[in-house]
C-alpha atoms as a PDB file:
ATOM      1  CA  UNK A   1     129.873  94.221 118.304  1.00  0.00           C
ATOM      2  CA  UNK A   2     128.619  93.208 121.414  1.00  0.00           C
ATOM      3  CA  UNK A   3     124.616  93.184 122.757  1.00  0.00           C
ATOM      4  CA  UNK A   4     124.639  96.724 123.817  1.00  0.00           C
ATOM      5  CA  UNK A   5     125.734  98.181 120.645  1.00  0.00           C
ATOM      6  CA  UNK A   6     123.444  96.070 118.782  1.00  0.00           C
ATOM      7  CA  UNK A   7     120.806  97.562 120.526  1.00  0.00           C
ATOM      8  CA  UNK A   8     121.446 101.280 119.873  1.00  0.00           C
ATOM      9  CA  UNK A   9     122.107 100.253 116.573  1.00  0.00           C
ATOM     10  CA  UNK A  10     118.938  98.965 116.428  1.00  0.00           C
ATOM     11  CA  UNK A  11     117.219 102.175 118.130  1.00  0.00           C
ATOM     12  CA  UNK A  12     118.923 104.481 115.842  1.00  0.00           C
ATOM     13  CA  UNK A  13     117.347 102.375 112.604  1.00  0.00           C
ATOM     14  CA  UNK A  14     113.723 102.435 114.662  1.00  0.00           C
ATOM     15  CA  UNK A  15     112.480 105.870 112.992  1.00  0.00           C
ATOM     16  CA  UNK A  16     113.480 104.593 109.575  1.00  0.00           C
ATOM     17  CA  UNK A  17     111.609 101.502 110.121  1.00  0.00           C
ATOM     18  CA  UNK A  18     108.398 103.220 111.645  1.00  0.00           C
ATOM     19  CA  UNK A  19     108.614 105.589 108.377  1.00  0.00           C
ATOM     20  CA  UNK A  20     109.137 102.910 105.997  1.00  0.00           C
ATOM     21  CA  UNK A  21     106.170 100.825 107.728  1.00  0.00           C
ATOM     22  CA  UNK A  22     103.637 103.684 107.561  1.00  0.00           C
ATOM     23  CA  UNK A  23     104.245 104.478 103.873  1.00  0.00           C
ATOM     24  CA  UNK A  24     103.847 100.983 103.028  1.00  0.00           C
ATOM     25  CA  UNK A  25     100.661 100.592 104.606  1.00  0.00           C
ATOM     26  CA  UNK A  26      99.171 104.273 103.639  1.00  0.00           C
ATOM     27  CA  UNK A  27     100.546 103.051  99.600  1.00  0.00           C
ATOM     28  CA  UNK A  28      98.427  99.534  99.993  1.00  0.00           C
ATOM     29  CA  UNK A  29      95.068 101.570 101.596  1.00  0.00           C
ATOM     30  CA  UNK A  30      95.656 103.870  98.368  1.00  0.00           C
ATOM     31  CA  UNK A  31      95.489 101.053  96.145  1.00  0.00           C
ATOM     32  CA  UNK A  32      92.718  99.234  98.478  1.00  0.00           C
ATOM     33  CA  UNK A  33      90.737 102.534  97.615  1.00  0.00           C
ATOM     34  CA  UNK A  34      91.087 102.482  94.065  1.00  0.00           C
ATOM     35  CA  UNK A  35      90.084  99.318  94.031  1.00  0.00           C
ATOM     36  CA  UNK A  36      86.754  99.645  95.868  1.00  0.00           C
ATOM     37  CA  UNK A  37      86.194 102.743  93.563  1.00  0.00           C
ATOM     38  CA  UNK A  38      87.180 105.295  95.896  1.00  0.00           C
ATOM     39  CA  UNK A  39      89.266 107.105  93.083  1.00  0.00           C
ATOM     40  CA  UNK A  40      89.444 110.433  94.735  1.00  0.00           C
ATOM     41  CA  UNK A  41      90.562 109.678  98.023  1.00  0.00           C
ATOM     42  CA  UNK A  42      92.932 106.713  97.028  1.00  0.00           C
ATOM     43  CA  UNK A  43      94.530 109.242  93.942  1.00  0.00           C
ATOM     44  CA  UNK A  44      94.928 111.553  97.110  1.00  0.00           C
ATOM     45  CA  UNK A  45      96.553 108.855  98.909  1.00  0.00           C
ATOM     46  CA  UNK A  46      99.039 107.943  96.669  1.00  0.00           C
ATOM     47  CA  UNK A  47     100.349 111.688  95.447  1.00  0.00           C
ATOM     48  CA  UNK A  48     100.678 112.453  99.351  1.00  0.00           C
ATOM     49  CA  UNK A  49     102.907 109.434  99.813  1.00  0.00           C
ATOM     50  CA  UNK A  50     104.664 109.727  96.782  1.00  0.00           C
ATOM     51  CA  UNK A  51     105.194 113.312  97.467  1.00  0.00           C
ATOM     52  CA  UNK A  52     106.910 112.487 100.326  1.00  0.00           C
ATOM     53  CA  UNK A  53     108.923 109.297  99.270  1.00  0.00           C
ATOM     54  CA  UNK A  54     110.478 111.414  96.918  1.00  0.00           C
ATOM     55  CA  UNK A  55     111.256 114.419  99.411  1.00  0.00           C
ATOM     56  CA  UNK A  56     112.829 112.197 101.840  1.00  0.00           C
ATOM     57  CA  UNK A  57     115.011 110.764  99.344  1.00  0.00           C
ATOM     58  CA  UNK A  58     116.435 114.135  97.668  1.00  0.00           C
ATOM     59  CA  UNK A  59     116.838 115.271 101.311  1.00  0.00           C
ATOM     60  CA  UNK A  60     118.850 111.726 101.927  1.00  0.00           C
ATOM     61  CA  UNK A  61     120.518 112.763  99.048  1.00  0.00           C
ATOM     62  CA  UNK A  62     121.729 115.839  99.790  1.00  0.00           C
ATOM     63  CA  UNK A  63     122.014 115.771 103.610  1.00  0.00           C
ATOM     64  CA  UNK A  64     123.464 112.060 104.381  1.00  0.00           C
ATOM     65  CA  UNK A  65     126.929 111.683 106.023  1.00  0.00           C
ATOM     66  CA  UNK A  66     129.670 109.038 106.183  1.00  0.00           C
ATOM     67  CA  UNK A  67     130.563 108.215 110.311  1.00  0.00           C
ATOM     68  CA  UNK A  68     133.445 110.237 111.965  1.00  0.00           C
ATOM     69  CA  UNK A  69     136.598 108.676 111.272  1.00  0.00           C
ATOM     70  CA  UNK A  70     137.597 109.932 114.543  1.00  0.00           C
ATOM     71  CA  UNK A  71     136.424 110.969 117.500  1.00  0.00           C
ATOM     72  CA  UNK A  72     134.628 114.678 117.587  1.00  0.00           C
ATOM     73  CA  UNK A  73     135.358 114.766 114.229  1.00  0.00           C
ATOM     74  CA  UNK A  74     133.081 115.285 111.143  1.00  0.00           C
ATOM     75  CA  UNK A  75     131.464 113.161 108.329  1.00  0.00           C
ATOM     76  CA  UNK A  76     131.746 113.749 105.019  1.00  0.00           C
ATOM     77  CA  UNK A  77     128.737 114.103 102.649  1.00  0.00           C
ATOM     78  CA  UNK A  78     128.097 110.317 101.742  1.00  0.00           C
ATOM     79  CA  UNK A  79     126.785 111.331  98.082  1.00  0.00           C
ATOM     80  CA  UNK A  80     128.786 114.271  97.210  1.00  0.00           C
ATOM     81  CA  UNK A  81     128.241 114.034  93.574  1.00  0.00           C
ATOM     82  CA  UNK A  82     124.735 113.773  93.818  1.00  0.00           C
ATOM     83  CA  UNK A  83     124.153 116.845  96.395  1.00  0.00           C
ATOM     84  CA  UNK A  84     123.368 119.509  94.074  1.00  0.00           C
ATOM     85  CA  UNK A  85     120.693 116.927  92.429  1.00  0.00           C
ATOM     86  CA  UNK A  86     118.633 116.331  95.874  1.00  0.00           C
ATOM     87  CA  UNK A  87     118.929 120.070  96.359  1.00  0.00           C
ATOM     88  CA  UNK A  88     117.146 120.912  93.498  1.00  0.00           C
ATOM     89  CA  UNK A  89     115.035 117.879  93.973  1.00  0.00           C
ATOM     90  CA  UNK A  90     113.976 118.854  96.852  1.00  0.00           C
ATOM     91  CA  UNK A  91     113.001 122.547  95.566  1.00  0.00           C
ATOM     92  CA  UNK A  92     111.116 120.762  92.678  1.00  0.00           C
ATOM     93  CA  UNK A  93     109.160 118.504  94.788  1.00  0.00           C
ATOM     94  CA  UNK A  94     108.180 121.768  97.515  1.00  0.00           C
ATOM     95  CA  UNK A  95     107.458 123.796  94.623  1.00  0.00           C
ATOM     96  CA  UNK A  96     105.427 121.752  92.666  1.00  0.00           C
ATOM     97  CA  UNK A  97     102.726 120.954  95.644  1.00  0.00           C
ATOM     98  CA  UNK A  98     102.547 124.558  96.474  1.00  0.00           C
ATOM     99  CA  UNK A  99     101.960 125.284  93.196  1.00  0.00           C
ATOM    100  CA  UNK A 100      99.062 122.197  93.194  1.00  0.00           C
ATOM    101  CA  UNK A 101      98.008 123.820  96.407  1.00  0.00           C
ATOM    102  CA  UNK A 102      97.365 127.501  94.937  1.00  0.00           C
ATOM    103  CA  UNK A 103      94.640 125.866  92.380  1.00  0.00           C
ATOM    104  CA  UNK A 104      91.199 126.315  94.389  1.00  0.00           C
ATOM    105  CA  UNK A 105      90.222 123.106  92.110  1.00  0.00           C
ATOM    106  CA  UNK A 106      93.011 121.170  93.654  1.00  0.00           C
ATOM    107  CA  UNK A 107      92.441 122.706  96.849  1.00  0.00           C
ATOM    108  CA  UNK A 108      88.419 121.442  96.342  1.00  0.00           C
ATOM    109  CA  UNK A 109      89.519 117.717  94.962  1.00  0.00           C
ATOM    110  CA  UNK A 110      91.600 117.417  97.780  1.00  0.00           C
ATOM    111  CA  UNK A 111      89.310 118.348 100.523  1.00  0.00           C
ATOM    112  CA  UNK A 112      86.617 116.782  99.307  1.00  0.00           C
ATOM    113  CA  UNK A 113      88.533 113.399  98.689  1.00  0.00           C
ATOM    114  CA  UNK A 114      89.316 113.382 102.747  1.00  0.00           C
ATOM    115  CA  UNK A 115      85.802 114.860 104.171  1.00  0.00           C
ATOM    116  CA  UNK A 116      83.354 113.949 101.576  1.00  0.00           C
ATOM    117  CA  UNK A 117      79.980 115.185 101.060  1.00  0.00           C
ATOM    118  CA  UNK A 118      80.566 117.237 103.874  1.00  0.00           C
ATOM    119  CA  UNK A 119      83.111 119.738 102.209  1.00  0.00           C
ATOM    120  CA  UNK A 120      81.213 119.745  98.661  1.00  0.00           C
ATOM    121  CA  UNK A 121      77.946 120.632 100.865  1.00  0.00           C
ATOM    122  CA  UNK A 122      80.780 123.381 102.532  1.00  0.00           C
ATOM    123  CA  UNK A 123      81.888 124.474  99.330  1.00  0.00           C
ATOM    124  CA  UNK A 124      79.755 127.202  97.463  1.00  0.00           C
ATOM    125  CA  UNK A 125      78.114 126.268  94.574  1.00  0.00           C
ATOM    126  CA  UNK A 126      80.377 127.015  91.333  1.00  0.00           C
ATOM    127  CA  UNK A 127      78.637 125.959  87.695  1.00  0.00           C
ATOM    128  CA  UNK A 128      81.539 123.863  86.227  1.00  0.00           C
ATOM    129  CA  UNK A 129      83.618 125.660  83.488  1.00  0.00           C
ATOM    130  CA  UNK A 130      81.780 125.167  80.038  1.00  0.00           C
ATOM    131  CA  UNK A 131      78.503 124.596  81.128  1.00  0.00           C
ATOM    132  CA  UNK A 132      75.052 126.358  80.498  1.00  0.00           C
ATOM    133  CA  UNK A 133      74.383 127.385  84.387  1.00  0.00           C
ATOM    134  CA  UNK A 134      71.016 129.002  84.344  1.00  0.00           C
ATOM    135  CA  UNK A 135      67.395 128.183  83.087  1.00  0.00           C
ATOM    136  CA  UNK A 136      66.517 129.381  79.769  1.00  0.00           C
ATOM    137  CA  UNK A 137      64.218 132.467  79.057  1.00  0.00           C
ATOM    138  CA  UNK A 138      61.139 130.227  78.775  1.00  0.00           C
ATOM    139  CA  UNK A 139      61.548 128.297  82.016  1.00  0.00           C
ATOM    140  CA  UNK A 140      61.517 131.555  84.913  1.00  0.00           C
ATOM    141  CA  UNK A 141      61.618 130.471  88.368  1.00  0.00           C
ATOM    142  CA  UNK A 142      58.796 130.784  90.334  1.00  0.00           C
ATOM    143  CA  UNK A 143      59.075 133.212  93.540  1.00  0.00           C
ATOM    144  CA  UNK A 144      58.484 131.173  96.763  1.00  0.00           C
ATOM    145  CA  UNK A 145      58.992 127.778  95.624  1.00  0.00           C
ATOM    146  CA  UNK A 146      61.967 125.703  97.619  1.00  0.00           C
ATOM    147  CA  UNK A 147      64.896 124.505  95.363  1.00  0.00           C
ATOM    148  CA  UNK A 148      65.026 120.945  96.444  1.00  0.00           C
ATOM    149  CA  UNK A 149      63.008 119.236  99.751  1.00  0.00           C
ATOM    150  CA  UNK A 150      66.435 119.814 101.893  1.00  0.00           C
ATOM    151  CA  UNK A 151      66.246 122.630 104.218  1.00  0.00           C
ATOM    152  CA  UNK A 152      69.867 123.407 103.310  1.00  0.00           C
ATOM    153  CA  UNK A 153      68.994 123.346  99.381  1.00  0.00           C
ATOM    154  CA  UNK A 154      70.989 120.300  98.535  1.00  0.00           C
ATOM    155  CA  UNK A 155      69.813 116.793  96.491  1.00  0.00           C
ATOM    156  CA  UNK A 156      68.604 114.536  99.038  1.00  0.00           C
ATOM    157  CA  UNK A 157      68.529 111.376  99.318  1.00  0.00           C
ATOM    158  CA  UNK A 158      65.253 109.011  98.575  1.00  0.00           C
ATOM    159  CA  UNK A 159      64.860 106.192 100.597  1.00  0.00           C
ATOM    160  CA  UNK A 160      62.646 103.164 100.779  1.00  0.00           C
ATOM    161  CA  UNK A 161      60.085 103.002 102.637  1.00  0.00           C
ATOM    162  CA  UNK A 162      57.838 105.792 101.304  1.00  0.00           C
ATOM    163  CA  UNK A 163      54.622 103.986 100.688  1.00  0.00           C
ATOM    164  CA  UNK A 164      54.483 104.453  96.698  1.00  0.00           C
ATOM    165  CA  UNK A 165      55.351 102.735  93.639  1.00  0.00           C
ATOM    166  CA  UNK A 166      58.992 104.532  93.897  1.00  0.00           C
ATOM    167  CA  UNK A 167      60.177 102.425  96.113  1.00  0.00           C
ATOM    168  CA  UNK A 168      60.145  99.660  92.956  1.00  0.00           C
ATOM    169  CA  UNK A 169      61.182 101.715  90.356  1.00  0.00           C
ATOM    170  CA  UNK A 170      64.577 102.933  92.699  1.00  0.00           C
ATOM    171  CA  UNK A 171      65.376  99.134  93.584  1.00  0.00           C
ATOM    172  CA  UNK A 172      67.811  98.624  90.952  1.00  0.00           C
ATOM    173  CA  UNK A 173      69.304 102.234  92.101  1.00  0.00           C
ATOM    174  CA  UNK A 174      72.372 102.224  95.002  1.00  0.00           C
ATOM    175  CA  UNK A 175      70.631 104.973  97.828  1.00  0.00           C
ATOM    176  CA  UNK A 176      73.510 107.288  97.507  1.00  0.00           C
ATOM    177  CA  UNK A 177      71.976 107.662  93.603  1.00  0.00           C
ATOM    178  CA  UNK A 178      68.792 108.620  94.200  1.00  0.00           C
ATOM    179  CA  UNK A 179      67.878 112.041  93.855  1.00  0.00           C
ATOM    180  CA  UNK A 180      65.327 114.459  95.337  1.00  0.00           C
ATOM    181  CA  UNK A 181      64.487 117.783  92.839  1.00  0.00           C
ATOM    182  CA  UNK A 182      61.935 120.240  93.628  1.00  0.00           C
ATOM    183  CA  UNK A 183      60.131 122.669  91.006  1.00  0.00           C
ATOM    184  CA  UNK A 184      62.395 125.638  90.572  1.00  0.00           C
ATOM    185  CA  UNK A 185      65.673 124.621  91.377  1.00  0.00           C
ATOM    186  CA  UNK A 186      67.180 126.983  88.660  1.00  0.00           C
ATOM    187  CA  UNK A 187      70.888 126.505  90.519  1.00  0.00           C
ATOM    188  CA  UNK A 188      73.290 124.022  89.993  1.00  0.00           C
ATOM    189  CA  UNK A 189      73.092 121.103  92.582  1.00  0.00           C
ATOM    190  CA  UNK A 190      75.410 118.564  92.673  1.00  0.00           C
ATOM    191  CA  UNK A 191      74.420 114.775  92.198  1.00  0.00           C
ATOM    192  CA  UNK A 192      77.417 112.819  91.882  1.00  0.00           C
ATOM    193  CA  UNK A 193      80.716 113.595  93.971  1.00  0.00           C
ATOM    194  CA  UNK A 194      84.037 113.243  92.252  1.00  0.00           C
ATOM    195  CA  UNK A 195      84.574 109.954  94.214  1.00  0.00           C
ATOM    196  CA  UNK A 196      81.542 108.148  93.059  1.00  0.00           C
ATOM    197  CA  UNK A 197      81.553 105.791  90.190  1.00  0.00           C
ATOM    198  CA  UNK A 198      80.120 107.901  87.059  1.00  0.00           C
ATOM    199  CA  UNK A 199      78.987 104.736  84.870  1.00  0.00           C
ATOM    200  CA  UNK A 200      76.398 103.084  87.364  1.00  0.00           C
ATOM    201  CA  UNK A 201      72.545 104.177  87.003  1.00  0.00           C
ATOM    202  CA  UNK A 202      71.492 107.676  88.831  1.00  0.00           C
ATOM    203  CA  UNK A 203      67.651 108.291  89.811  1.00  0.00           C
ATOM    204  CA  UNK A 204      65.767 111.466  89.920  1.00  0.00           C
ATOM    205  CA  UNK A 205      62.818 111.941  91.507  1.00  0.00           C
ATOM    206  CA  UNK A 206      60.429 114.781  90.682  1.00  0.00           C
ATOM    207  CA  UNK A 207      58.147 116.867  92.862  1.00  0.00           C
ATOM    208  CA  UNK A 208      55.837 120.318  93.720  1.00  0.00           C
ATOM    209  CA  UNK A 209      55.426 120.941  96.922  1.00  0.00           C
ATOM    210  CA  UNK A 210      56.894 117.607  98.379  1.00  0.00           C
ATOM    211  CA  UNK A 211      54.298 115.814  95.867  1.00  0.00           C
ATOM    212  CA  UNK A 212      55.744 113.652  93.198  1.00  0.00           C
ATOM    213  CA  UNK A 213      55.257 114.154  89.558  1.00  0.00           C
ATOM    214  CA  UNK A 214      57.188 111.807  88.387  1.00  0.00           C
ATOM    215  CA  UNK A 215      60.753 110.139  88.037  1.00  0.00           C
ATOM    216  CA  UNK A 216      63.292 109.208  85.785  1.00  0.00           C
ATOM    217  CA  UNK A 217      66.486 106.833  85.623  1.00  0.00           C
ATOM    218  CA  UNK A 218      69.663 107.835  83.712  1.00  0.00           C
ATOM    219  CA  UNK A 219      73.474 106.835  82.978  1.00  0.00           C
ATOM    220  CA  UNK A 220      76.482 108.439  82.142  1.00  0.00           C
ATOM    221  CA  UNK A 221      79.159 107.573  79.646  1.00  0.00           C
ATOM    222  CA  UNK A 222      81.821 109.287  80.606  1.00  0.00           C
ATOM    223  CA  UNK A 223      84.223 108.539  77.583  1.00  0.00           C
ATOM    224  CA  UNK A 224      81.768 110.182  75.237  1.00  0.00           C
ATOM    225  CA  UNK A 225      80.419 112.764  77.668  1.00  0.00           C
ATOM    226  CA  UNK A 226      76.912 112.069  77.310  1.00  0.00           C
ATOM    227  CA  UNK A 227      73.622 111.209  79.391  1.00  0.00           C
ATOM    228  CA  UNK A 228      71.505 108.297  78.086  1.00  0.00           C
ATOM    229  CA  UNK A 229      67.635 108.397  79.706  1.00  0.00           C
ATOM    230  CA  UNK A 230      67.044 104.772  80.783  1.00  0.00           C
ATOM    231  CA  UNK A 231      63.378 105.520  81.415  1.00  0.00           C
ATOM    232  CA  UNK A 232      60.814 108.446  82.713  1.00  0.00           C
ATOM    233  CA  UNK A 233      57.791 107.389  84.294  1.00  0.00           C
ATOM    234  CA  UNK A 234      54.901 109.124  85.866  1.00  0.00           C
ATOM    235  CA  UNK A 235      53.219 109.335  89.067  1.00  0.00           C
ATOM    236  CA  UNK A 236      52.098 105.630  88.687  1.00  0.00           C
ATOM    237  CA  UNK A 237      55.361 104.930  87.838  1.00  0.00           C
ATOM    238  CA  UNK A 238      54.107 103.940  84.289  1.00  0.00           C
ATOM    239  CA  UNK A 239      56.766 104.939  81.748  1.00  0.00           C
ATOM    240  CA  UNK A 240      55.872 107.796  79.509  1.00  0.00           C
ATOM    241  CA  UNK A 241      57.417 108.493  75.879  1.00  0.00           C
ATOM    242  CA  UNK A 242      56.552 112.430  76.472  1.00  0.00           C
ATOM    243  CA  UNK A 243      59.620 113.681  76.636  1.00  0.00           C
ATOM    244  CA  UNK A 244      62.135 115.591  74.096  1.00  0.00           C
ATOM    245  CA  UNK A 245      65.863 117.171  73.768  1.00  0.00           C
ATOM    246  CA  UNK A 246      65.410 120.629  73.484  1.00  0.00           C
ATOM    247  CA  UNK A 247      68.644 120.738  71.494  1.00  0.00           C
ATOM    248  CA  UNK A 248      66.820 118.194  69.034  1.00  0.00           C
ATOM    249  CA  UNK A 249      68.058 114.851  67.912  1.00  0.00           C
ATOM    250  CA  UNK A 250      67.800 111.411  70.151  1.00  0.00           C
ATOM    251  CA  UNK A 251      65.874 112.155  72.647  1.00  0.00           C
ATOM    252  CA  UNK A 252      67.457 109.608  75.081  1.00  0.00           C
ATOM    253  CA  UNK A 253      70.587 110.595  74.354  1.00  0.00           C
ATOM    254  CA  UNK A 254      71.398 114.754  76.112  1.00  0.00           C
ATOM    255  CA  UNK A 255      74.808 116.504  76.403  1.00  0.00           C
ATOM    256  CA  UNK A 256      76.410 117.511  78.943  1.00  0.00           C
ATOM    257  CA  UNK A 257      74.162 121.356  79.451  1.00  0.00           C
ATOM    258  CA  UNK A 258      71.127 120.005  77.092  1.00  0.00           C
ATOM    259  CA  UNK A 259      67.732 120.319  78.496  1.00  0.00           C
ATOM    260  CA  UNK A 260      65.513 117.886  78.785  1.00  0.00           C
ATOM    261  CA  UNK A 261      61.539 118.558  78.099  1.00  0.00           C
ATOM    262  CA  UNK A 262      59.232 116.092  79.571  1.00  0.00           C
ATOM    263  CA  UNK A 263      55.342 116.267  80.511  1.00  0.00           C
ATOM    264  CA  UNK A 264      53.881 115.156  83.852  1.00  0.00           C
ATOM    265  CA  UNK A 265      50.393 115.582  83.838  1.00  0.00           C
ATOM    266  CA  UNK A 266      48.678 118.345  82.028  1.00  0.00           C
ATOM    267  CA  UNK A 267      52.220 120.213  82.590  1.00  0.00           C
ATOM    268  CA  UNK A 268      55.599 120.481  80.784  1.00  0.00           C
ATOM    269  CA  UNK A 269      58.700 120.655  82.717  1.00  0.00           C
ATOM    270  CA  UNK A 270      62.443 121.607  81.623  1.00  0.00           C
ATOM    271  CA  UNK A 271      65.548 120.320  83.100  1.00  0.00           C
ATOM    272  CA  UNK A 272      69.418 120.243  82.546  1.00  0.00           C
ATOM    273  CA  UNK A 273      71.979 117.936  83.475  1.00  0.00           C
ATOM    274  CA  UNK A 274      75.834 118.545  83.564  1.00  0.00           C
ATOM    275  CA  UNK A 275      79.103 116.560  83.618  1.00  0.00           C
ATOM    276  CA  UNK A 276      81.956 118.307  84.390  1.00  0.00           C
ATOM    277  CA  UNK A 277      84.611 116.196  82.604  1.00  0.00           C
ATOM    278  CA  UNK A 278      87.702 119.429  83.087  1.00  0.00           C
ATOM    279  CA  UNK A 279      86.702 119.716  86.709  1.00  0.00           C
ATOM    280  CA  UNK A 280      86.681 117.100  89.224  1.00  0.00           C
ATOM    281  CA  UNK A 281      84.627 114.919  87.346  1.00  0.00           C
ATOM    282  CA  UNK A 282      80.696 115.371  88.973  1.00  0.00           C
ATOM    283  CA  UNK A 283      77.087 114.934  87.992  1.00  0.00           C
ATOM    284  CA  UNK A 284      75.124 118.124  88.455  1.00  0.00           C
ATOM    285  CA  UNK A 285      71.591 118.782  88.336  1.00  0.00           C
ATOM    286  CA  UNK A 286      71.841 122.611  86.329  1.00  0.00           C
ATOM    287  CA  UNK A 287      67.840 122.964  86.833  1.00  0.00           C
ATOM    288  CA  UNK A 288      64.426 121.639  86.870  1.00  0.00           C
ATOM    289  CA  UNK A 289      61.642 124.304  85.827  1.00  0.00           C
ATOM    290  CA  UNK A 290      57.887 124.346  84.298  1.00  0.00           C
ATOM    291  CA  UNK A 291      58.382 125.291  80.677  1.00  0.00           C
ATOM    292  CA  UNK A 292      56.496 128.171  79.333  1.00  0.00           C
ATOM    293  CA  UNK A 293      55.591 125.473  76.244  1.00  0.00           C
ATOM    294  CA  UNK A 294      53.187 123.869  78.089  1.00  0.00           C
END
């Protein structure tokens, strides 16, 4: 075989190579994801490739021919015996990612593993299958008051920096865990995306009218599907002990859809928290509302 031949050889292999180079290095940033904890969008990652991997090599399968043996004539089919297998591979493969694709949950997981916060801001608010949605009968909301201090109506984050004794009570809290929840929010609001880790510490902090009452610190456990309170503190940040599961029991210790009483001030205040293990696997706020027990 002499230079020239070498080199169309060579060009005719290119593609392959090209292919074979991409899906190795979209496989190792799907495992460099999952490392760094970004479970959603390396999962993603890895089904797309893997999806594909497998399509190419039912349609290699069924499709691949032997070289001419002469001139203008036709290959055979270099895995004969094996055609009718990476046929109906190949149907499988199709079939079962539109099928994936027809879930609205899939459809969510997916886009929200590739845009982020963006798309679960996009995405109407849903309560997650299971879970207690709305504030009980003694907890109404009150007309006029703004869900949450976002002009959209989603949790905000708190940052450093606002002159109070917050600011030390959050330090031990990543920023993208701190929480913003206003008087009245009686709708679900999401706290913690899918792709977020679920066992690291989540802060909430309380207020009326933009004014704090007060603040708390929690953690999941996801394996038992349960919230433990770390600590609730007032306006002072001083940690206060008046606080109760409405669904009795350890108090530090709520359900995914118990409510939480606590007391800031002369008031009492009711709010839920929800983990949506079924779903895709998020931390909502269900609602934070004065209780008619106070």
């Amino acid at each position: 075989m002499n230079k020239q031949q070498r080199w169309i050889e060579a060009i005719k292999k290119l593609p392959a190579w090209i292919s074979g180079a991409i899906s190795l290095v979209t496989a190792l940033i799907g495992f460099s994801l999952l490392l760094q904890g970004e479970r959603q969008l390396g999962i993603a990652i890895l089904a797309i490739v893997g999806a594909a991997a497998l399509l190419v090599l039912c349609a290699y399968l069924a499709f691949a021919k032997t070289p001419p043996l002469v001139a203008g004539g036709k290959g055979v089919y270099r895995f004969a015996r094996y055609r009718p297998w990476g046929l109906i591979g190949m149907g499988f493969v199709l079939g079962f990612v539109v099928a994936l694709l027809l879930s609205k949950q899939n459809r969510t997981f997916v886009a929200g593993a590739f845009l982020g916060a963006e798309t679960s801001a996009a995405i109407p608010v849903q309560t997650p299958a299971g879970a207690r949605s709305s504030a009980p009968a003694d907890a109404p909301a009150r007309a006029g008051t703004a869900t949450l201090d976002s002009p959209s109506g989603a949790a905000v984050t708190t940052r450093p920096g606002e002159g109070d004794c917050f600011d030390q009570f959050f330090s031990d809290v990543p920023a993208d865990r701190i929480k913003s929840a206003e008087v009245g929010t009686n709708e679900p609001q999401l706290l913690i995306r899918a792709a977020q880790p679920k066992d690291v510490i989540v802060a909430l902090k309380f207020t009326e009218f933009n004014q704090p009452l007060g603040a708390m610190k929690f953690i999941l456990f996801p394996e038992n599907e349960f919230f433990k309170v770390i600590s609730v503190v007032d306006t002072n940040c001083k940690e206060i002990e008046a606080f109760s599961n409405t669904s009795g029991g350890d108090k530090r210790a709520l359900s995914s859809g118990d409510g939480l009483q606590v007391r800031f001030g002369d008031r009492e205040y009711v709010l839920q928290l929800i983990y949506d293990p079924g779903g895709a696997g998020e931390i909502w706020l269900g609602y934070f509302q004065p209780s008619n027990a106070s």
